[in-house]
Protein backbone atom coordinates (compact mmCIF):
# COMPACT_ATOMS: atom_id res chain seq x y z
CA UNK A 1 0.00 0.00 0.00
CA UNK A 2 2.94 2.19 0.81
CA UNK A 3 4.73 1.87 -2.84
CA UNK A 4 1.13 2.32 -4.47
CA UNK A 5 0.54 5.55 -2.39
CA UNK A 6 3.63 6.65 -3.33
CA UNK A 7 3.28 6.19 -6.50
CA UNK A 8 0.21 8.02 -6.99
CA UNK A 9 2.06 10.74 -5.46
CA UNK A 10 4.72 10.60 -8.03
CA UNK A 11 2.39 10.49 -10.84
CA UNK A 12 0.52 13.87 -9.22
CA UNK A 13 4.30 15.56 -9.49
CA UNK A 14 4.48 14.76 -12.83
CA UNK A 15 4.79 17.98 -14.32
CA UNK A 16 2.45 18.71 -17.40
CA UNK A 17 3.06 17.69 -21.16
CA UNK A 18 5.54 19.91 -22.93
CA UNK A 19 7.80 20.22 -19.60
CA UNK A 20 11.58 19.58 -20.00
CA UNK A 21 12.58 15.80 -18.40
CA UNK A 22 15.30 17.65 -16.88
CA UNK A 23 13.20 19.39 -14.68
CA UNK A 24 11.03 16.01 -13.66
CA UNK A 25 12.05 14.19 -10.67
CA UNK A 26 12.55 10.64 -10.91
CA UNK A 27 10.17 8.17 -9.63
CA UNK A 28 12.35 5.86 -8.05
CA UNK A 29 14.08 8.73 -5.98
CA UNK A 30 11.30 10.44 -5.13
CA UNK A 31 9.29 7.15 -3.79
CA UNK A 32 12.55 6.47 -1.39
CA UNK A 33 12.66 10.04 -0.61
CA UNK A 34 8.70 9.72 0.87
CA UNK A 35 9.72 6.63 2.87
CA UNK A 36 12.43 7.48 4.46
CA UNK A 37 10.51 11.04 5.81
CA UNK A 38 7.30 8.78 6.81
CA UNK A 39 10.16 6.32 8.53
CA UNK A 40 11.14 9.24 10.60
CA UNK A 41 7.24 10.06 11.93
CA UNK A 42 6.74 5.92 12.87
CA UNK A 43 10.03 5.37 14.65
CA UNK A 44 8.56 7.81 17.48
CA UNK A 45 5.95 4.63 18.44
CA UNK A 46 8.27 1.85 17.49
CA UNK A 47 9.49 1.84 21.44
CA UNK A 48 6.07 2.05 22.62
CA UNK A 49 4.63 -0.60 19.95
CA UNK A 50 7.77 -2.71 21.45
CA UNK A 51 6.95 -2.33 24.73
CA UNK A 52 3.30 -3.34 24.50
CA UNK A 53 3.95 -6.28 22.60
CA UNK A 54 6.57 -7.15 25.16
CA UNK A 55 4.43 -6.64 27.82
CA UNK A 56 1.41 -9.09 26.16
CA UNK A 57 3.97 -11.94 25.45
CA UNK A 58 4.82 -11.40 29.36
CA UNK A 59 1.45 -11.84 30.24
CA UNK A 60 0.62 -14.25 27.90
CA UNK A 61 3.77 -16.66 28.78
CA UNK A 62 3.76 -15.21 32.81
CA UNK A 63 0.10 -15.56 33.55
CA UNK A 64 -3.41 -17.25 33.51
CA UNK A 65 -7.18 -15.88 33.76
CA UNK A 66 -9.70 -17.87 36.04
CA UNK A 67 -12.98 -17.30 34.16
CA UNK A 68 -16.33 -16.49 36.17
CA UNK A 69 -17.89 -19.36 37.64
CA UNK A 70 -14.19 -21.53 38.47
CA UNK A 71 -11.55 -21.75 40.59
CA UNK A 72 -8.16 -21.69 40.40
CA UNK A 73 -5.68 -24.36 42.11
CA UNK A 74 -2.23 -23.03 42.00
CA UNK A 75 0.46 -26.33 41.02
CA UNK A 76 4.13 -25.60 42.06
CA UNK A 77 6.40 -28.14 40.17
CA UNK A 78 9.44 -27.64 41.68
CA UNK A 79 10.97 -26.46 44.44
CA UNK A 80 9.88 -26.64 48.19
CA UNK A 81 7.01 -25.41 47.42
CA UNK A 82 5.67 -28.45 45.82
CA UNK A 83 2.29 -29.16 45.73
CA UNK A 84 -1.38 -27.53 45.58
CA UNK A 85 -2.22 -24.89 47.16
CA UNK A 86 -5.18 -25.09 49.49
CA UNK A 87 -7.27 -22.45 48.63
CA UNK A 88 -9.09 -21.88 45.13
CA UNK A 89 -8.06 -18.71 43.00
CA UNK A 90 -10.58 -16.46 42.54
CA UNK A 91 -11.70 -15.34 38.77
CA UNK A 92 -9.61 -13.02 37.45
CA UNK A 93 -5.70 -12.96 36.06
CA UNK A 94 -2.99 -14.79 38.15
CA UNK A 95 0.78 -14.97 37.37
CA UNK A 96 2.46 -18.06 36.95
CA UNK A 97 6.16 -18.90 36.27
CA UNK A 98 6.29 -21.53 32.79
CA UNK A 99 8.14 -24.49 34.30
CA UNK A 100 7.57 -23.92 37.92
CA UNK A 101 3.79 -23.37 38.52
CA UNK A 102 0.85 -23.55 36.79
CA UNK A 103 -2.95 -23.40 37.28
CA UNK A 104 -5.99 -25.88 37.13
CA UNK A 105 -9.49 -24.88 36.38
CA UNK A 106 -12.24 -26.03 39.13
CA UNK A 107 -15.92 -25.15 38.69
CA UNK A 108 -17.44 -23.76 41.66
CA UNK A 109 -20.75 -23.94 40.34
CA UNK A 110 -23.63 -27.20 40.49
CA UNK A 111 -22.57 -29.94 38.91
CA UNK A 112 -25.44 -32.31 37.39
CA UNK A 113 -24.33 -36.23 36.96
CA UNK A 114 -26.58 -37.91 35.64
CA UNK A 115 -26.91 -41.99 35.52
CA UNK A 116 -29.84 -42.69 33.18
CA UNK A 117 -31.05 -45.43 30.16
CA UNK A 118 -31.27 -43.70 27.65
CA UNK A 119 -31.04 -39.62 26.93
CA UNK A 120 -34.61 -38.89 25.44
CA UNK A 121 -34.54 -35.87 27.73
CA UNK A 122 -31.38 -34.20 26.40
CA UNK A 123 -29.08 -35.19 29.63
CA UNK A 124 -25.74 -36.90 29.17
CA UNK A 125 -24.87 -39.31 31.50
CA UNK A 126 -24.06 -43.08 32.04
CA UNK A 127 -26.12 -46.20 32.39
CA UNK A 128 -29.18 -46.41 34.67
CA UNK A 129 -28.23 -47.68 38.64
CA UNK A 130 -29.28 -51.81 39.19
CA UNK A 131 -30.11 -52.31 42.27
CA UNK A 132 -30.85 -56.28 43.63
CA UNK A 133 -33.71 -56.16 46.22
CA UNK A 134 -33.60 -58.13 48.77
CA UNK A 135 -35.91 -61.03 47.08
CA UNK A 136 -33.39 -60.81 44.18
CA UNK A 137 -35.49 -58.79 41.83
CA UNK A 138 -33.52 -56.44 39.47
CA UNK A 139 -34.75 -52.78 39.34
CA UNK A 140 -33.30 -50.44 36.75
CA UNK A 141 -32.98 -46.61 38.68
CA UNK A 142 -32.58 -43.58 36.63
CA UNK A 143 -31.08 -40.73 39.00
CA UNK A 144 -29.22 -37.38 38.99
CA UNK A 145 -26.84 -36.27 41.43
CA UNK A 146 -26.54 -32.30 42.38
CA UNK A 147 -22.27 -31.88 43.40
CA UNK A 148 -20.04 -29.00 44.09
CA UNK A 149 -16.24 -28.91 45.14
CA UNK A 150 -15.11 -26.86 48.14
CA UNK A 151 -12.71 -23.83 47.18
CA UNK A 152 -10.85 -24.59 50.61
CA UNK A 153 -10.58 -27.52 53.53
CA UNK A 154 -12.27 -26.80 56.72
CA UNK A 155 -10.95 -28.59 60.30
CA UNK A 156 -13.13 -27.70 62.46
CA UNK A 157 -16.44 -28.20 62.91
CA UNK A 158 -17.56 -30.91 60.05
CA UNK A 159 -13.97 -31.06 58.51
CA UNK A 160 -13.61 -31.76 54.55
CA UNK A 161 -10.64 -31.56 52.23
CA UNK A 162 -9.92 -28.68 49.72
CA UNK A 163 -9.15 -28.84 46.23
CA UNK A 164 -5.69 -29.49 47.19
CA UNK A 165 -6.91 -33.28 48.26
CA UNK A 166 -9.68 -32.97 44.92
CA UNK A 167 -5.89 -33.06 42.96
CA UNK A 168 -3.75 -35.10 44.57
CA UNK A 169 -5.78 -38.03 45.55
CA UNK A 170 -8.43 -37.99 42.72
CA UNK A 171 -6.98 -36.74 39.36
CA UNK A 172 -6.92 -33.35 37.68
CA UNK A 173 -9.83 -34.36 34.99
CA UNK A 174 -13.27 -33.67 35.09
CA UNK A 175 -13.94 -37.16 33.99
CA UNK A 176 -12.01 -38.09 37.29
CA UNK A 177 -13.90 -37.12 39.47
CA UNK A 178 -17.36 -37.57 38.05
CA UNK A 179 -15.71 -41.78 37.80
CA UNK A 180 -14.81 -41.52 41.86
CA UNK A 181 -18.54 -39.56 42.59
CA UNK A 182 -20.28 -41.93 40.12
CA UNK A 183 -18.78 -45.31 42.02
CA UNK A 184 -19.26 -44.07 45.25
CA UNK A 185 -22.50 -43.32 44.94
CA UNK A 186 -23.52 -46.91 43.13
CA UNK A 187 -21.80 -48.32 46.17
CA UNK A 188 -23.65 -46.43 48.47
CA UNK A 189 -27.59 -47.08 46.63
CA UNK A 190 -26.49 -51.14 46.17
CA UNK A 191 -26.32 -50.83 50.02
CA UNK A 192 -29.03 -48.95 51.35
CA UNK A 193 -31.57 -49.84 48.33
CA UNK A 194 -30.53 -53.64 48.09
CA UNK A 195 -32.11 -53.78 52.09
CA UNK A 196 -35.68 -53.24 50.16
CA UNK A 197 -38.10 -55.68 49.42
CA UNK A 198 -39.41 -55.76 46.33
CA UNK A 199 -42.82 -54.34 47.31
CA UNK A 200 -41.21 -51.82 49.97
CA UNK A 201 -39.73 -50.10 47.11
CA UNK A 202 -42.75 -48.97 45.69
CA UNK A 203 -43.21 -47.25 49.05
CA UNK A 204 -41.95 -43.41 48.87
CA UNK A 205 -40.82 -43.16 52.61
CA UNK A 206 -38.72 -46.15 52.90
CA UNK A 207 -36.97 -45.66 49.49
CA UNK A 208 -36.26 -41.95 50.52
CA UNK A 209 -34.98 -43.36 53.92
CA UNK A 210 -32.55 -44.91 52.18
CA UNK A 211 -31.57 -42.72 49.96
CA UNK A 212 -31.08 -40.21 52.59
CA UNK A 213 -28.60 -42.54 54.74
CA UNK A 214 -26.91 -43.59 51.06
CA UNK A 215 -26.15 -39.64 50.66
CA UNK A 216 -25.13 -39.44 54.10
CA UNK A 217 -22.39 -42.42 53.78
CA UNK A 218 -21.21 -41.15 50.30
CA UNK A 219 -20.69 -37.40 52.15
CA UNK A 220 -18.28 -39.04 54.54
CA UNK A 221 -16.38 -40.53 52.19
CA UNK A 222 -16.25 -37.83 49.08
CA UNK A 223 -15.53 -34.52 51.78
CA UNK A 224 -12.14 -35.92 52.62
CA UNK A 225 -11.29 -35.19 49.13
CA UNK A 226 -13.17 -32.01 49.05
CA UNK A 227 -16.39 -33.06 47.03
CA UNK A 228 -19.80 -32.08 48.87
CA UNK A 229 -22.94 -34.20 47.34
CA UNK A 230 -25.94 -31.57 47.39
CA UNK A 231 -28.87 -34.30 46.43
CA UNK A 232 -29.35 -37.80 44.86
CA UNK A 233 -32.34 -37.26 42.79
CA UNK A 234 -34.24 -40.53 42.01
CA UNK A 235 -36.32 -39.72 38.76
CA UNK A 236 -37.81 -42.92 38.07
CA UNK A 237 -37.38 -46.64 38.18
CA UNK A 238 -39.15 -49.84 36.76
CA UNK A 239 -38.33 -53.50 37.38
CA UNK A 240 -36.61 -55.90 35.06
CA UNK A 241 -39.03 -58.59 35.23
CA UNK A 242 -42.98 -57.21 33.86
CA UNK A 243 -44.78 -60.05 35.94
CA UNK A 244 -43.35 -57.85 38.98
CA UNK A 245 -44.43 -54.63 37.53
CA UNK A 246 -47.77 -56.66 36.99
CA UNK A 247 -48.01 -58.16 40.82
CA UNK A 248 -46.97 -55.11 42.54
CA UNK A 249 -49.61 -53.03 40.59
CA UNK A 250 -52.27 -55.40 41.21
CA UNK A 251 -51.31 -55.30 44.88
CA UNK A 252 -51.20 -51.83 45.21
CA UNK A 253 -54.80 -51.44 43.47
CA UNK A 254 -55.53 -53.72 46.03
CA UNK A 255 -54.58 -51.94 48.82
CA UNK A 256 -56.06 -48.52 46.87
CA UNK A 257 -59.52 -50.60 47.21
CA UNK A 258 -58.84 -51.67 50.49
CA UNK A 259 -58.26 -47.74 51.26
CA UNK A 260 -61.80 -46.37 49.45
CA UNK A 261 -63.42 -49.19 51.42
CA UNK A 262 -62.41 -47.95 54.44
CA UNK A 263 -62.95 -44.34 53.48
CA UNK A 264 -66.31 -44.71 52.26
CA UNK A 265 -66.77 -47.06 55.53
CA UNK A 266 -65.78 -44.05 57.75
CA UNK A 267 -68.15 -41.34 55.35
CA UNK A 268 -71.32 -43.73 56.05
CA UNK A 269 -70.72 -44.06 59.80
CA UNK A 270 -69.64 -40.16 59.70
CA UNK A 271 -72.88 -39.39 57.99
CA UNK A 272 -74.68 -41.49 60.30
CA UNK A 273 -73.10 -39.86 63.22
CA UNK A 274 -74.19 -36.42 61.60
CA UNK A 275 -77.87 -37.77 61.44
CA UNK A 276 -77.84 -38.51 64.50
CA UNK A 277 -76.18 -35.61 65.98
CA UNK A 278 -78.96 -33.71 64.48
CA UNK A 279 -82.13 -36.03 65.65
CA UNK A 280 -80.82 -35.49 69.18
CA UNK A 281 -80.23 -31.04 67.91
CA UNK A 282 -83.79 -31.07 67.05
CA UNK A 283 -85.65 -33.24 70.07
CA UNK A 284 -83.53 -31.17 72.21
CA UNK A 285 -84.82 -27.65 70.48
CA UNK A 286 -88.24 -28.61 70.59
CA UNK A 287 -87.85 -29.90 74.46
CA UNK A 288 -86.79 -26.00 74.97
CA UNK A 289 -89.47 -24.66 72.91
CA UNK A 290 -92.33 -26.72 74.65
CA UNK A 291 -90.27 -26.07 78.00
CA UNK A 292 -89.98 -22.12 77.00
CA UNK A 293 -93.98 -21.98 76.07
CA UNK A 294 -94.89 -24.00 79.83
CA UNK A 295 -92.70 -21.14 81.28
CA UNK A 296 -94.41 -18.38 79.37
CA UNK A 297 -98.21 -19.68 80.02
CA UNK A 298 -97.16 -20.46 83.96
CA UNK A 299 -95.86 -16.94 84.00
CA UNK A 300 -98.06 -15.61 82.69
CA UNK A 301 -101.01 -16.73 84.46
CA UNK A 302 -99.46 -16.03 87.24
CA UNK A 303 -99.43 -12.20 85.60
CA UNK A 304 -103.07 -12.33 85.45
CA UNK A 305 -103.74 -14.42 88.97
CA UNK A 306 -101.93 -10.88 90.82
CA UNK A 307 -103.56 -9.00 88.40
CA UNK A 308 -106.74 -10.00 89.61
CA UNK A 309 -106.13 -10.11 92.85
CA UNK A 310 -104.77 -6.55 92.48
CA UNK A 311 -108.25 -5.51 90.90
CA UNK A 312 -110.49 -7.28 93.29
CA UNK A 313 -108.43 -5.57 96.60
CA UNK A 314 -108.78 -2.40 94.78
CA UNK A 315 -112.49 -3.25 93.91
CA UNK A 316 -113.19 -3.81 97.62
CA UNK A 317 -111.48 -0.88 98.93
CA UNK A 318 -113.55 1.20 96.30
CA UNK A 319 -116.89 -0.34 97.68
CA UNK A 320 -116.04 -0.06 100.99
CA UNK A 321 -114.95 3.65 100.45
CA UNK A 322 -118.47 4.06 98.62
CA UNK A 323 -120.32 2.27 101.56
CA UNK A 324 -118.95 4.78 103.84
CA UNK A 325 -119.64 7.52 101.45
CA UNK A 326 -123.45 6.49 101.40
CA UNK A 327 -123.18 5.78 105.60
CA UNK A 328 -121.89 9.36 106.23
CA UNK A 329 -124.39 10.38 103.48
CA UNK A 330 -127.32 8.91 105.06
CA UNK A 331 -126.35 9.58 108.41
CA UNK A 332 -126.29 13.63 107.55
CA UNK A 333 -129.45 13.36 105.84
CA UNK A 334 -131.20 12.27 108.99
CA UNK A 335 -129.80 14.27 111.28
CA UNK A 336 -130.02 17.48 109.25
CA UNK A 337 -132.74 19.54 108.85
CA UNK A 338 -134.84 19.21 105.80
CA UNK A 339 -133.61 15.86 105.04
CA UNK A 340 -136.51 14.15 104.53
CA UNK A 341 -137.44 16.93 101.52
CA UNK A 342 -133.96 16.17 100.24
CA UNK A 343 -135.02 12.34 99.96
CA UNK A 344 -138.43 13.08 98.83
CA UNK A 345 -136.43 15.22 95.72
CA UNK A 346 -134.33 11.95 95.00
CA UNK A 347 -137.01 9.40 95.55
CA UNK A 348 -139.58 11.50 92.94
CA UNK A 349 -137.52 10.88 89.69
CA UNK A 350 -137.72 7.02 90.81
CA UNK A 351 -140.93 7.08 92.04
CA UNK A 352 -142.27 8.21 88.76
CA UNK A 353 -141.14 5.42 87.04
CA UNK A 354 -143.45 2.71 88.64
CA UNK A 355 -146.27 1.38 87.30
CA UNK A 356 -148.94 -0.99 87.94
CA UNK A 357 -151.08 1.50 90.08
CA UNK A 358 -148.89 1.28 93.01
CA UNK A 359 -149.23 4.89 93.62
CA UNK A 360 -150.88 7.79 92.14
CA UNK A 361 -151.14 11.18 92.55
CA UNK A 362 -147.64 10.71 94.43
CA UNK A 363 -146.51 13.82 96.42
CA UNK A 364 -143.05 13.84 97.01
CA UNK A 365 -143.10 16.15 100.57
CA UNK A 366 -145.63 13.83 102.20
CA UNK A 367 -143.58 12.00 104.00
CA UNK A 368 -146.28 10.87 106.83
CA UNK A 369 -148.20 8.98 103.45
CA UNK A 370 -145.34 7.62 102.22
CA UNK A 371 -144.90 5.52 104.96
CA UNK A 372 -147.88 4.65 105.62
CA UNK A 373 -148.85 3.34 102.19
CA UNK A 374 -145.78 1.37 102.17
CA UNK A 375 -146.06 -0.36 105.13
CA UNK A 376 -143.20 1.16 107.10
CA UNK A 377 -144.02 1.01 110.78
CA UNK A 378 -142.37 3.85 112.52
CA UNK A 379 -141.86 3.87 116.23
């Protein structure tokens, strides 16, 4: 690009047609004469562009980068040094010395091992887990187990290794460790699962039992070298033999019958206790309604037994206030004066009203008559 910019350039300076060749400057001259004048401008950066360079072949050669989600493990080759080193790396660049150390990659992150038939689903993995029962009946297990590697080794408390002990006593490939995780754990279910009867292992609680105590055992043995199992996942499982498959469904619809006979058992005699329940609600309402309505007729005729006694007292003391009225009243009229005109005047109104011919020609002030034509013998 250089020559052919240069070259342009001399065929700009080419001076116009009828110029003398004398006074045209040669192309060959000129074009050195350019690079030597850009050569000056670039040798300004060559130290820097040195130095940079330098520095990334130092890096490159002198150092390592932990990516996100690992761990580094630091290696010294020689030297008294020698070894791992007990604590992970964290992400980021590291130096190392070509020859004397170096670093190994660790995830820190879940790791899925999977031990499966077949991989329908998408997930890699190994054969599916036999287990022998305890009656000798083969039962293929498909399972997953959940992983993770400790970044450094803990003593007290529950003590584990570090990935210094991951290293040295298991191997420094993934494919390592997922062999020593993948055998101890097939130890570990042959163990606790192979205790099962063949019918027990359709039961959920007793197979997680085991399972349980089987991730337990395999903790103990894979935190000395600084592996930590999270889970053993069992996704499904059938038996070898179908006439198994066959029995053990048949028994458990069995005991599913055996269930809804008892459960509809226990609705009927709850419904029965309901009825019941509510005969003895409903005598025992209308016992307090018939009670409530002997209360209410007893009180109340109680009510109206004081009520007339209440009138009848006040009744007599009204007739025997009256009585005395008329005593007082008759006893003024005959000792006053006049008092036998005053009768006469209240007798005449009555007196009128008689008929048959008892009297005639009544008059009301003869008192003397009166008497005698009734009869009345004075003395």
């Amino acid at each position: 690009m250089v020559s052919q910019v240069c070259y342009r350039n001399l065929r700009v300076a080419v001076p116009e047609f009828g110029r003398s060749s004398a006074q045209a400057p040669r192309g060959p001259i000129f074009a050195l004469r350019l690079i030597s004048e850009s050569g000056g401008i670039l040798s300004g950066f060559l130290p820097l562009l040195s130095l940079a360079l330098l520095i990334g072949v130092g890096l490159y050669f002198f150092g390592a980068v932990v990516p996100p989600g690992m761990m580094g493990v630091r290696q010294v080759m020689v030297g008294p040094a020698q070894g791992f080193g007990d604590r992970g790396l964290k992400p980021g660049y590291h130096i190392v010395i070509p020859s004397y150390s170096t670093i190994h990659l660790v995830p820190v992150t879940l790791q899925l091992f999977n031990m499966q038939r077949r991989s329908e689903e998408g997930l890699e993995g190994v054969g599916p887990l036999e287990i022998q029962t305890a009656d000798r009946a083969i039962i293929d297990v498909d399972l997953s187990v959940v992983s993770r590697f400790f970044d450094q080794p803990a003593e007290v408390g529950e003590a584990h290794g570090g990935p210094a002990e991951l290293l040295t006593n298991i191997g420094l490939s993934a494919d390592r460790w997922n062999n020593h995780i993948r055998r101890t754990v097939d130890d570990q279910l042959k163990r606790t699962l192979g205790r099962l009867s063949t019918s027990d292992f359709y039961d959920p609680d007793k197979r997680e039992e085991q399972v349980k105590e089987a991730l337990d055992h395999a903790n103990k043995i894979l935190t000395r070298d600084g592996i930590l199992l999270e889970a053993i996942l069992l996704r499904r499982f059938t038996y070898q033999a179908e006439r198994i498959d066959n029995a053990i469904f048949q028994k458990n619809l069995q005991v599913q019958e055996e269930r809804l006979n008892e459960a509809a058992s226990d609705l009927a005699k709850a419904q029965a206790d309901l009825e019941q329940a509510a005969a003895e609600a409903d005598a025992q309402i209308q016992t307090k309604l018939v009670e409530g309505e002997n209360q209410a007729k007893v009180i109340r005729s109680e009510g109206e037994l004081y009520e007339a006694k209440k009138k009848a007292e006040a009744d007599l003391l009204v007739a025997k206030a009256k009585a005395e009225v008329d005593r007082q009243r008759a006893g003024a009229l005959a000792q006053a004066a006049g008092a036998q005109i005053f009768v006469a005047r209240e007798m005449a109104p009555l007196l009128s009203t008689l008929k048959g011919g008892i009297v005639s020609d009544p008059d009301p002030f003869d008192m003397q008559r009166w008497i005698k034509r009734l009869g009345v013998d004075r003395k």
